[in-house]
C-alpha atoms as a PDB file:
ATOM      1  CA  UNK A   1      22.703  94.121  24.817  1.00  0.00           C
ATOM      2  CA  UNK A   2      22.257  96.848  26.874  1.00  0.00           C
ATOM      3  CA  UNK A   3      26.005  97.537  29.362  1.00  0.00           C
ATOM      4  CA  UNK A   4      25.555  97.970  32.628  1.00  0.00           C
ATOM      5  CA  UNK A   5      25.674 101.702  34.338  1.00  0.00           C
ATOM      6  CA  UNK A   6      28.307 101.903  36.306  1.00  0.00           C
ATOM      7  CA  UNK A   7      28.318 104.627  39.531  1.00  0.00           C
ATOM      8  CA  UNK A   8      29.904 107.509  39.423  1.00  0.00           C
ATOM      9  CA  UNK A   9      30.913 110.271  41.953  1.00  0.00           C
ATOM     10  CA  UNK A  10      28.022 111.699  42.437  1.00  0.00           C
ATOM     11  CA  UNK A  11      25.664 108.218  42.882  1.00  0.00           C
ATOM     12  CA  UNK A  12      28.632 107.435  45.749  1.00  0.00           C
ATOM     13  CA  UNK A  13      27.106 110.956  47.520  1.00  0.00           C
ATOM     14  CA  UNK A  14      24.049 110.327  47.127  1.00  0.00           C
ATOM     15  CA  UNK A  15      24.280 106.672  48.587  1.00  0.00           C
ATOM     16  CA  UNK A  16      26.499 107.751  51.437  1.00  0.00           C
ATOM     17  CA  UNK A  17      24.375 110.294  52.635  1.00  0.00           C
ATOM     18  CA  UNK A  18      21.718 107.635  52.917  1.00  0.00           C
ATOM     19  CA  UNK A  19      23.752 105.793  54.957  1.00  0.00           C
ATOM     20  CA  UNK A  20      24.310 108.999  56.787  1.00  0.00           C
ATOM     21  CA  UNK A  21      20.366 109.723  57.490  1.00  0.00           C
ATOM     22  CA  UNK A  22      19.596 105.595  57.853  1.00  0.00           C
ATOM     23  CA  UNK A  23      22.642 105.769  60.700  1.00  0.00           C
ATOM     24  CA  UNK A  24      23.927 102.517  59.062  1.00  0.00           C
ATOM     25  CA  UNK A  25      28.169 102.686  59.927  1.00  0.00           C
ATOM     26  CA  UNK A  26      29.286  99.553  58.363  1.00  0.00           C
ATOM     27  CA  UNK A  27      27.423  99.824  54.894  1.00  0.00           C
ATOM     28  CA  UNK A  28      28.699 103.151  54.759  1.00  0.00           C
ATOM     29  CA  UNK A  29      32.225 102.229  55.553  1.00  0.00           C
ATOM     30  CA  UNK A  30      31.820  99.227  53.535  1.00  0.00           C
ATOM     31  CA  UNK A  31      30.722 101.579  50.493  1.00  0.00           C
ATOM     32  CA  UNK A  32      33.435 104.543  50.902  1.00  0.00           C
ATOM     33  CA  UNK A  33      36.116 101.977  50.741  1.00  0.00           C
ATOM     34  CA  UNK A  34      34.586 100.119  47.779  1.00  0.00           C
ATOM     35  CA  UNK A  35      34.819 103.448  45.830  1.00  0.00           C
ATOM     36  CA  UNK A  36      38.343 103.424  44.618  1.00  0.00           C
ATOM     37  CA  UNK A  37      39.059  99.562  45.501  1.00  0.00           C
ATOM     38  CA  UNK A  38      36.542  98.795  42.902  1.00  0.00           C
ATOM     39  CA  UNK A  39      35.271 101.700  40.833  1.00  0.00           C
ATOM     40  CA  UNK A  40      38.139 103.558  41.002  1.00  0.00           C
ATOM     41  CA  UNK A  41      36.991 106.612  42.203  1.00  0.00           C
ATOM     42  CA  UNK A  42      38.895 108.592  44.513  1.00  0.00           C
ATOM     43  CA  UNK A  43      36.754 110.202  47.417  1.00  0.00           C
ATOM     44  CA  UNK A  44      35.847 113.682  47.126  1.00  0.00           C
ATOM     45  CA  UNK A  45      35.043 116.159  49.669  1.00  0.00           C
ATOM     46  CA  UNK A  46      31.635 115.684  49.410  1.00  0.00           C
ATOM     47  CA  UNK A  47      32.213 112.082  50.410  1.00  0.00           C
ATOM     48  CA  UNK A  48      34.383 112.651  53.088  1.00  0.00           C
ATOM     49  CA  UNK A  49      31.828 114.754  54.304  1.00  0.00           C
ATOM     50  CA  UNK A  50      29.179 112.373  54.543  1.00  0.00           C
ATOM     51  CA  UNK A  51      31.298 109.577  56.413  1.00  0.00           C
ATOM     52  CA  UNK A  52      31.681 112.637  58.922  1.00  0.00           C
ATOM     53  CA  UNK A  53      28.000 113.084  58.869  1.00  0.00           C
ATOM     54  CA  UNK A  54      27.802 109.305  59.826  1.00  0.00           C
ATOM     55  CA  UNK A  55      30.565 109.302  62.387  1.00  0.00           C
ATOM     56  CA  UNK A  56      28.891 112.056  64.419  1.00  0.00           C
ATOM     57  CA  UNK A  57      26.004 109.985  64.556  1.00  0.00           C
ATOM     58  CA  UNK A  58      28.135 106.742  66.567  1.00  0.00           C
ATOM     59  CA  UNK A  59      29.148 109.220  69.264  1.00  0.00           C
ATOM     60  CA  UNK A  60      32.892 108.396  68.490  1.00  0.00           C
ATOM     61  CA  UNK A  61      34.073 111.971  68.420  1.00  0.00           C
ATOM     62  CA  UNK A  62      37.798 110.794  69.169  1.00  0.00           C
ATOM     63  CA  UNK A  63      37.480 108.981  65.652  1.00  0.00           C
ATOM     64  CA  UNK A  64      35.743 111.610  63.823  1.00  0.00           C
ATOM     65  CA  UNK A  65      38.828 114.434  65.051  1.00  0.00           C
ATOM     66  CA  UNK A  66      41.332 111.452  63.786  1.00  0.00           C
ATOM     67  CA  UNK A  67      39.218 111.078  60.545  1.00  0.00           C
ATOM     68  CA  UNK A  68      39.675 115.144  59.827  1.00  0.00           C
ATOM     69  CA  UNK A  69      43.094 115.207  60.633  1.00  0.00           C
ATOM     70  CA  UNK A  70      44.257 111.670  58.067  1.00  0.00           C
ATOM     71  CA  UNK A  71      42.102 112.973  55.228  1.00  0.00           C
ATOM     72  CA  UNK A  72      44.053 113.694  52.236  1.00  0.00           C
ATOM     73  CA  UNK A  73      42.258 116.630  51.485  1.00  0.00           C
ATOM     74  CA  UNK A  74      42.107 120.169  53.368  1.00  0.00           C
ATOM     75  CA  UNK A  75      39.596 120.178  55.188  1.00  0.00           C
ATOM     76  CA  UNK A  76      36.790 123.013  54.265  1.00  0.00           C
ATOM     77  CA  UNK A  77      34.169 124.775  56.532  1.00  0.00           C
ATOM     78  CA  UNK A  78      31.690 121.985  55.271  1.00  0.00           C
ATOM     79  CA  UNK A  79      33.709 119.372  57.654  1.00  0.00           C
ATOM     80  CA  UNK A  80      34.607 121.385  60.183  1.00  0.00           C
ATOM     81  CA  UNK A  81      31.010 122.373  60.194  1.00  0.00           C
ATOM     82  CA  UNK A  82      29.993 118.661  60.462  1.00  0.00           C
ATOM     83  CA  UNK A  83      32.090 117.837  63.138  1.00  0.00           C
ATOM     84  CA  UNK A  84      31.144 121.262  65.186  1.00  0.00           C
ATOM     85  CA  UNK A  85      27.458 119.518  65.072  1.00  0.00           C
ATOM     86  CA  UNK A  86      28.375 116.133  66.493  1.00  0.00           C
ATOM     87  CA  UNK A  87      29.890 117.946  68.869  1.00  0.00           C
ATOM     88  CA  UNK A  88      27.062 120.240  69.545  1.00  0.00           C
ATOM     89  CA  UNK A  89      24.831 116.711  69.444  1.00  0.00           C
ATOM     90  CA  UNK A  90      26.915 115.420  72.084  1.00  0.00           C
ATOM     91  CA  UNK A  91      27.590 118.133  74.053  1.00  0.00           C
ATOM     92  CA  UNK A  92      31.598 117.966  73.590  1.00  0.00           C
ATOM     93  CA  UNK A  93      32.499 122.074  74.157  1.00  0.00           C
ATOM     94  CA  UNK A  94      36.511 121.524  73.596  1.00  0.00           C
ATOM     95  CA  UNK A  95      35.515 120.109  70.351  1.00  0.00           C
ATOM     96  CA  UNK A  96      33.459 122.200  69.648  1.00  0.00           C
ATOM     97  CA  UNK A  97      35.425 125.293  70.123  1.00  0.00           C
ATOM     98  CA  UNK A  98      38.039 123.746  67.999  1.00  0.00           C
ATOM     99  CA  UNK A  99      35.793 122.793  65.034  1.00  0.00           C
ATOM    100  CA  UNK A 100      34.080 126.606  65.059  1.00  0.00           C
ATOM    101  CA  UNK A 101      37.377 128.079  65.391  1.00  0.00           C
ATOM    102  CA  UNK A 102      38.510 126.049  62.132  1.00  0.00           C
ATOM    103  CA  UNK A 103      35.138 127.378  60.642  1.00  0.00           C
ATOM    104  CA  UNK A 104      35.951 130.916  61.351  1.00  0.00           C
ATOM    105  CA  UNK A 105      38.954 130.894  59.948  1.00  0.00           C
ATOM    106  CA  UNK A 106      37.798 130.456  56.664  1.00  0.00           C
ATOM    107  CA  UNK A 107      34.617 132.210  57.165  1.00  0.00           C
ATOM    108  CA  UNK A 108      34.858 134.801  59.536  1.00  0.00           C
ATOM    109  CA  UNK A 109      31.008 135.880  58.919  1.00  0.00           C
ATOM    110  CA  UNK A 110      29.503 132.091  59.117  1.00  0.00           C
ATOM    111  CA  UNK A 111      26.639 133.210  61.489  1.00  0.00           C
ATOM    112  CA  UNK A 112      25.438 130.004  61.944  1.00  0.00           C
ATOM    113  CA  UNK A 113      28.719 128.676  63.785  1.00  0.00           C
ATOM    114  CA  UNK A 114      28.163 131.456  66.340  1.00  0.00           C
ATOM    115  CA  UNK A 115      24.772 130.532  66.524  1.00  0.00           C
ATOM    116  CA  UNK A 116      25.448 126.763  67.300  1.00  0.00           C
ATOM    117  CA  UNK A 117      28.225 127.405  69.729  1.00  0.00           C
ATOM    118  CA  UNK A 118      26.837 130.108  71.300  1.00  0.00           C
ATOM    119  CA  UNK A 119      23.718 127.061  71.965  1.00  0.00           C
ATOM    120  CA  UNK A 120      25.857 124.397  73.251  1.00  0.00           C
ATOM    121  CA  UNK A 121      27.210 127.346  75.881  1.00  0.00           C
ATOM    122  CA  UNK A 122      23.501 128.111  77.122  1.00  0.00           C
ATOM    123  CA  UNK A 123      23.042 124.291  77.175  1.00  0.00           C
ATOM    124  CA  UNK A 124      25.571 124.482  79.228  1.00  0.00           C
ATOM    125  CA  UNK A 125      25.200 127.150  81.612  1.00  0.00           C
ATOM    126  CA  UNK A 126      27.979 129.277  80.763  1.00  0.00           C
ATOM    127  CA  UNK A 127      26.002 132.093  79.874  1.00  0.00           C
ATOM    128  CA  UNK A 128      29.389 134.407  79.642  1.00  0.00           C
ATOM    129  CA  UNK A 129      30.250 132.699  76.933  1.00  0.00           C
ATOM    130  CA  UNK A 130      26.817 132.903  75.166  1.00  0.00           C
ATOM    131  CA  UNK A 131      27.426 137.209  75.827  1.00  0.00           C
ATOM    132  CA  UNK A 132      30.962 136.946  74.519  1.00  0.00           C
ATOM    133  CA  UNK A 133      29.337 135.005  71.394  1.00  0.00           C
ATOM    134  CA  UNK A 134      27.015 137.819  71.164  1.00  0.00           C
ATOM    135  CA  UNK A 135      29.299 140.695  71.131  1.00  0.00           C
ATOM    136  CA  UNK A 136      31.534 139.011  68.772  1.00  0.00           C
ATOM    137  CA  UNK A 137      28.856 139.089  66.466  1.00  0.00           C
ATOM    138  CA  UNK A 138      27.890 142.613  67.335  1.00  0.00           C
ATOM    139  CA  UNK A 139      31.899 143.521  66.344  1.00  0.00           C
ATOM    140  CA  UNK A 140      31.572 141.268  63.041  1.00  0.00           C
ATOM    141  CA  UNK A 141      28.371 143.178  61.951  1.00  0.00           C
ATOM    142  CA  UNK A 142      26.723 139.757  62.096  1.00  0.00           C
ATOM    143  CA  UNK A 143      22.904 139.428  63.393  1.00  0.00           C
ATOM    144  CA  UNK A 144      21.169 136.036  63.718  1.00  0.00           C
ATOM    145  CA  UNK A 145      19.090 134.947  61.089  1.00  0.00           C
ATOM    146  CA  UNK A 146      15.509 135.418  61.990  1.00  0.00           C
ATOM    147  CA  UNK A 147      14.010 132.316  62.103  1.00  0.00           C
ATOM    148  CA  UNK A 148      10.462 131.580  60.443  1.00  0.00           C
ATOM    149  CA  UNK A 149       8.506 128.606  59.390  1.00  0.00           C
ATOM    150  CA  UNK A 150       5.530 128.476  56.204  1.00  0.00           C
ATOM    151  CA  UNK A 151       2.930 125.926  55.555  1.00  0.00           C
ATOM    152  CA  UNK A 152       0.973 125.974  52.820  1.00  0.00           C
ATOM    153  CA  UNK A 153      -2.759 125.423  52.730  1.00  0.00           C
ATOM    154  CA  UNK A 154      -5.327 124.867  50.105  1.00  0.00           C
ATOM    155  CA  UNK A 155      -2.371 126.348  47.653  1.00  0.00           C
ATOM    156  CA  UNK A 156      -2.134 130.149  50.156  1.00  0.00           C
ATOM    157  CA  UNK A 157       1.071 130.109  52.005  1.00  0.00           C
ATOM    158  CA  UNK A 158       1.298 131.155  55.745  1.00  0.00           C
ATOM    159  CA  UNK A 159       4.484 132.132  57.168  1.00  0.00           C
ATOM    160  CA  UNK A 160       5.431 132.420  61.124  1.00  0.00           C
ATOM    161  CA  UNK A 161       8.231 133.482  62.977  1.00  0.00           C
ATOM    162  CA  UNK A 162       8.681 133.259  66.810  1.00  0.00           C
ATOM    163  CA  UNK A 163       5.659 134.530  68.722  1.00  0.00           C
ATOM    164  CA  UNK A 164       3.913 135.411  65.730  1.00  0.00           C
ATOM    165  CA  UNK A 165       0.416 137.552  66.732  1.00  0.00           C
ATOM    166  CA  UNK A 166      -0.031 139.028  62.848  1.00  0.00           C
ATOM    167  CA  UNK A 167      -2.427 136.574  61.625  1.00  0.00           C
ATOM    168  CA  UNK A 168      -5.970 137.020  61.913  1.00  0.00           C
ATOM    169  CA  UNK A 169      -6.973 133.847  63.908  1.00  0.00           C
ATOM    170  CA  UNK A 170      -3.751 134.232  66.265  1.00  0.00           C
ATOM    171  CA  UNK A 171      -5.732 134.089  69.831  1.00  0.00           C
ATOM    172  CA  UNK A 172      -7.648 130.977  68.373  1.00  0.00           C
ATOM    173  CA  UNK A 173      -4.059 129.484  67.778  1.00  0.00           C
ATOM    174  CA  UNK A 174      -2.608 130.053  70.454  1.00  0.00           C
ATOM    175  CA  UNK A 175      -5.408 128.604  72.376  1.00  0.00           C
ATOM    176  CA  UNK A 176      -4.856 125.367  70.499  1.00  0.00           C
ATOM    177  CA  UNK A 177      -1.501 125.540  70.743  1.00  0.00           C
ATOM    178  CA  UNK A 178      -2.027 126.112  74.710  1.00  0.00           C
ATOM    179  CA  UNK A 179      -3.967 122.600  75.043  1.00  0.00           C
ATOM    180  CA  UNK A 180      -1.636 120.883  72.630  1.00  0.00           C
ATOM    181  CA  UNK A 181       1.445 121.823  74.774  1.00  0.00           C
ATOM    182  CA  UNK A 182      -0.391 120.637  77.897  1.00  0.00           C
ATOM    183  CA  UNK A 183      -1.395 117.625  76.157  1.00  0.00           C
ATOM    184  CA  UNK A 184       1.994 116.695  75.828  1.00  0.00           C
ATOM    185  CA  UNK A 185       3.773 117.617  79.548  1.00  0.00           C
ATOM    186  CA  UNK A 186       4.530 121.191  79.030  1.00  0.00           C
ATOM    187  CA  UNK A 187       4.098 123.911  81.498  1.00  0.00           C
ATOM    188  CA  UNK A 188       2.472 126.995  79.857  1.00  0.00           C
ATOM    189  CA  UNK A 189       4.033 129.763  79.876  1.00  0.00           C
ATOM    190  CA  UNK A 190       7.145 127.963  81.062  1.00  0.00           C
ATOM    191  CA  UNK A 191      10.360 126.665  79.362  1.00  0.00           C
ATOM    192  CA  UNK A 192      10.692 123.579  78.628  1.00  0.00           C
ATOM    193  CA  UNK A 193      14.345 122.853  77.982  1.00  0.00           C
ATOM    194  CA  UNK A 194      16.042 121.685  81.007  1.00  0.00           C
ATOM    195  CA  UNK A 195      19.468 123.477  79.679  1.00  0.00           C
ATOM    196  CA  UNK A 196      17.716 126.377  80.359  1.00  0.00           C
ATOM    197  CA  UNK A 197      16.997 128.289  84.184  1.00  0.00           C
ATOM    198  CA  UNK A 198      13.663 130.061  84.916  1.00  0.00           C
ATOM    199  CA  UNK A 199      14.825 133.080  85.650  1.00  0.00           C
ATOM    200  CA  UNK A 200      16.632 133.360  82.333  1.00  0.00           C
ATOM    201  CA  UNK A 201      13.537 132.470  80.074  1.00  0.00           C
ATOM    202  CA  UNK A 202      11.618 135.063  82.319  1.00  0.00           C
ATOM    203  CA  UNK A 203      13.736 137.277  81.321  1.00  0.00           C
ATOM    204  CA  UNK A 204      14.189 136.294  77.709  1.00  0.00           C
ATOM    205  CA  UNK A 205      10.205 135.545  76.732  1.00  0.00           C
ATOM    206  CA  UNK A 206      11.708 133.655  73.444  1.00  0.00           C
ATOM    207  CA  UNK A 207       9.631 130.302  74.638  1.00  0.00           C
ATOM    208  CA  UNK A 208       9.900 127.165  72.719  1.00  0.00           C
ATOM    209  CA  UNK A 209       6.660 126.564  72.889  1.00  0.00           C
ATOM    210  CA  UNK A 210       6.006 130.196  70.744  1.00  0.00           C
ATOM    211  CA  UNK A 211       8.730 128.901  67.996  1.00  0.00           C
ATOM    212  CA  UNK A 212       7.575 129.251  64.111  1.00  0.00           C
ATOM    213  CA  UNK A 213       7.479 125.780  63.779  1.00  0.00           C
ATOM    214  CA  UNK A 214       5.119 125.045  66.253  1.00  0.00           C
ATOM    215  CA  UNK A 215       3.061 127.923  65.011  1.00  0.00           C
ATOM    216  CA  UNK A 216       2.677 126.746  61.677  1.00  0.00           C
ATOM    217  CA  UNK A 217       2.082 122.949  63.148  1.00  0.00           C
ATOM    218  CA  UNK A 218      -0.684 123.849  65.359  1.00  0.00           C
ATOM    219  CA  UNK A 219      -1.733 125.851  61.826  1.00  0.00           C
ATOM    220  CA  UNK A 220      -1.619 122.924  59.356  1.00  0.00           C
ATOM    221  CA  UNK A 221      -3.446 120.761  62.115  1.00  0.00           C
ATOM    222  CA  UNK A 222      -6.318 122.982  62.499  1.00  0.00           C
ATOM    223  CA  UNK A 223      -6.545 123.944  59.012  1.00  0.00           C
ATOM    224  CA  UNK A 224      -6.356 120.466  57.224  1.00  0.00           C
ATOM    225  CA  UNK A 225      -8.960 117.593  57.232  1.00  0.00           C
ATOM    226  CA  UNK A 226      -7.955 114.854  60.276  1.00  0.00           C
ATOM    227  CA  UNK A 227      -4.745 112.371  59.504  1.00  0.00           C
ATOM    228  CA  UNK A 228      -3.808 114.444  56.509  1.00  0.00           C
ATOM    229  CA  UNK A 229      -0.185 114.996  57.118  1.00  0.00           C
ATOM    230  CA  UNK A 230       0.860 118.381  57.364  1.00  0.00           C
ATOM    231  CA  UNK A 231       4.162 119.699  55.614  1.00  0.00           C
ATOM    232  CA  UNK A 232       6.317 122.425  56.729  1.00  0.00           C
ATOM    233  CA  UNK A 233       9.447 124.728  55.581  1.00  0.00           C
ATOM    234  CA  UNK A 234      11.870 125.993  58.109  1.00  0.00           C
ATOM    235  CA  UNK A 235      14.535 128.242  56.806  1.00  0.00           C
ATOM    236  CA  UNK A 236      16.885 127.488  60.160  1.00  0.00           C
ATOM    237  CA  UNK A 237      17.680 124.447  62.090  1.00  0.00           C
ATOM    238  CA  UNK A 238      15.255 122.767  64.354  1.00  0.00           C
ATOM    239  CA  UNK A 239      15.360 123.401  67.831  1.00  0.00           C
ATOM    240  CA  UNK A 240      15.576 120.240  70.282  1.00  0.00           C
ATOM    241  CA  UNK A 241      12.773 121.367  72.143  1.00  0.00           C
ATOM    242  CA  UNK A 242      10.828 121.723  69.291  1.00  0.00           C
ATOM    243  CA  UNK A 243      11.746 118.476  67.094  1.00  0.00           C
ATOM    244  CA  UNK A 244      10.829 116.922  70.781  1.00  0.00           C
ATOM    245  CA  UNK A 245       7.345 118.108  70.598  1.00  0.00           C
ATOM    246  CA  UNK A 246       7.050 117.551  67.290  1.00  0.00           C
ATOM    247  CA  UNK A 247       7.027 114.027  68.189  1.00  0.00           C
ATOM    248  CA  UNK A 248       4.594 114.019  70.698  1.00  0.00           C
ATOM    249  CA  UNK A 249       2.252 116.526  68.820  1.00  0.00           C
ATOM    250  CA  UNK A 250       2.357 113.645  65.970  1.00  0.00           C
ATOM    251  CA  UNK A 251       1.542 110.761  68.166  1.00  0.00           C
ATOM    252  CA  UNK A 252      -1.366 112.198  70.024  1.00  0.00           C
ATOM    253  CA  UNK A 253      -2.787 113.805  67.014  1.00  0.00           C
ATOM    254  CA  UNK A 254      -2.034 110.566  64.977  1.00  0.00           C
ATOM    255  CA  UNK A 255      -1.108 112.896  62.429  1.00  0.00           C
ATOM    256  CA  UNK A 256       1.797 112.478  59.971  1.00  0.00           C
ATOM    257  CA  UNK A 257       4.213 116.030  60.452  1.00  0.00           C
ATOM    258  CA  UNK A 258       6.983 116.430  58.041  1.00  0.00           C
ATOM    259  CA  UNK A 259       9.273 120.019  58.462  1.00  0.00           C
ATOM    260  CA  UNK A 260      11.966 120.460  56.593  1.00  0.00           C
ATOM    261  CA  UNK A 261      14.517 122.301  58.211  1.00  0.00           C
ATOM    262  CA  UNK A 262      18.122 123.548  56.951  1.00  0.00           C
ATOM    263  CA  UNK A 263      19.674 120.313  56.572  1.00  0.00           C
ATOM    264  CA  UNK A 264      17.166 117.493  56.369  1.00  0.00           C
ATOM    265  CA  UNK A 265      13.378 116.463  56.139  1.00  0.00           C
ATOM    266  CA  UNK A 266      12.415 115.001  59.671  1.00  0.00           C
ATOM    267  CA  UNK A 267       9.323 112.946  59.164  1.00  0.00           C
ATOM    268  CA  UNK A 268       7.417 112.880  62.363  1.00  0.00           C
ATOM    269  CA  UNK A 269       5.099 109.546  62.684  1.00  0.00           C
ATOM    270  CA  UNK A 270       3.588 107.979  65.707  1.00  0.00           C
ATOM    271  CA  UNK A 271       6.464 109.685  68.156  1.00  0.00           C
ATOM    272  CA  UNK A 272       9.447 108.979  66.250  1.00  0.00           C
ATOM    273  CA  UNK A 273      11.104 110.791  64.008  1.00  0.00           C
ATOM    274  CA  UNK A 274      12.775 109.528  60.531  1.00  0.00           C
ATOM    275  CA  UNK A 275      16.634 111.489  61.491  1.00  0.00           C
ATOM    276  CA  UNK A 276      16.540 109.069  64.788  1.00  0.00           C
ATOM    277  CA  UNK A 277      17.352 112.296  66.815  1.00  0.00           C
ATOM    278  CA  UNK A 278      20.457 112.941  65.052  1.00  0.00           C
ATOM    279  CA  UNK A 279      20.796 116.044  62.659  1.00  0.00           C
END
């Protein structure tokens, strides 16, 4: 008779960050407890990372700062870095601040936690702060990562970055990509993010609607037969503006979209996405 597998560390990961995607608290919690009370396996980092993961998503920040500070482990970059993204998701600054200032501490060239904090300031307003963020970076030697995007058709790879005019059929593109953003409320030639003042994107010409991932959406759509989903890598985060169109783009197109971005594959379907706006 065959005995019967029993889970180890590793399956316990693997189910609690589906708990974490699904957004489903009380089988996670229900699962994290049951790891030592009946397998006896004591919770790892990884694990405690993933309830994290799951408590940013419930908006209970208070809990999530309480959860850091009671686990029995230090707490590494990893968790501070998930609870500097619920923040950022909810728009909590102080908490913020505190979770990136954890992060810095023990990595004092993690360009990303600029990068995030330095976001939820221009959210914001407090456009000081994004400068300061900036020429703390200058005096680290740290630049942003430049952002790009690929999709891959009929087995070529195209790659994009942000207002990307190097490709041959780049007027015919942007064209598209002109009556696509219309198509879905957008002002050309206008930003769309409500965090963000006129006169600021006037002056900064980094529009949403010109981000790689659009690019190389608009791309897959034109070059792929119609309701063929179209799949593509993004080496960076997802902006809001542009996981927000994302959804539209796949509902009027009735077109499947799948990106995967840094942390997770967001599967775009009929204007909702599979991450349920949390990532």
């Amino acid at each position: 008779m065959t005995g019967t597998i029993k889970p180890n560390a590793s399956t316990f990961v693997s189910l609690l960050s589906s708990f974490s995607i699904a957004g489903t608290v009380e089988e996670g919690w229900e699962y994290f407890k049951a790891m030592k009370r009946e397998y006896g396996i004591d919770p790892g980092i990884e694990h405690y990372g993933c309830m994290l993961d799951l408590l940013g998503r419930t908006g209970d920040l208070d809990l999530a700062k309480h959860f850091v500070h009671q686990m029995p482990l230090v707490p590494t970059a990893r968790i501070w870095g998930s609870l500097l993204a619920a923040s950022r998701h909810h728009r909590n600054i102080e908490l913020a601040e505190l979770a990136a200032k954890h992060i810095l501490s023990l990595q004092h060239d993690n360009t990303g936690c600029y990068v995030l904090l330095s976001n939820l300031y221009a959210e914001a307003g407090r456009w000081d702060d994004v400068e300061r963020m900036k020429c703390l970076m200058k005096d680290q030697g740290l630049e942003k990562t430049t952002g790009y995007s690929i999709v891959e058709i009929s087995s070529r790879t195209y790659r994009f970055i942000n207002q990307d005019r190097s490709h041959t059929d780049s007027n015919f593109l942007y064209n598209v990509l002109d009556i696509i953003s219309k198509m879905i409320g957008e002002e050309i030639g206008v930003g769309v993010s409500k965090f963000k003042p006129l006169d600021l994107m006037r002056k900064g010409a980094n529009l949403p609607r010109c981000h790689s991932v659009r690019l190389a959406i608009c791309f897959g759509l034109i070059s792929t037969s119609i309701r063929n989903p179209v799949f593509v890598r993004k080496n960076t985060r997802i902006c809001e503006d542009c996981h927000g169109a994302a959804k539209k783009i796949s509902d009027i197109t009735n077109r499947e979209i799948v990106v995967g971005d840094l942390k997770i594959y967001h599967h775009f379907r009929e204007g909702q996405c599979s991450c349920g706006d949390y990532w």
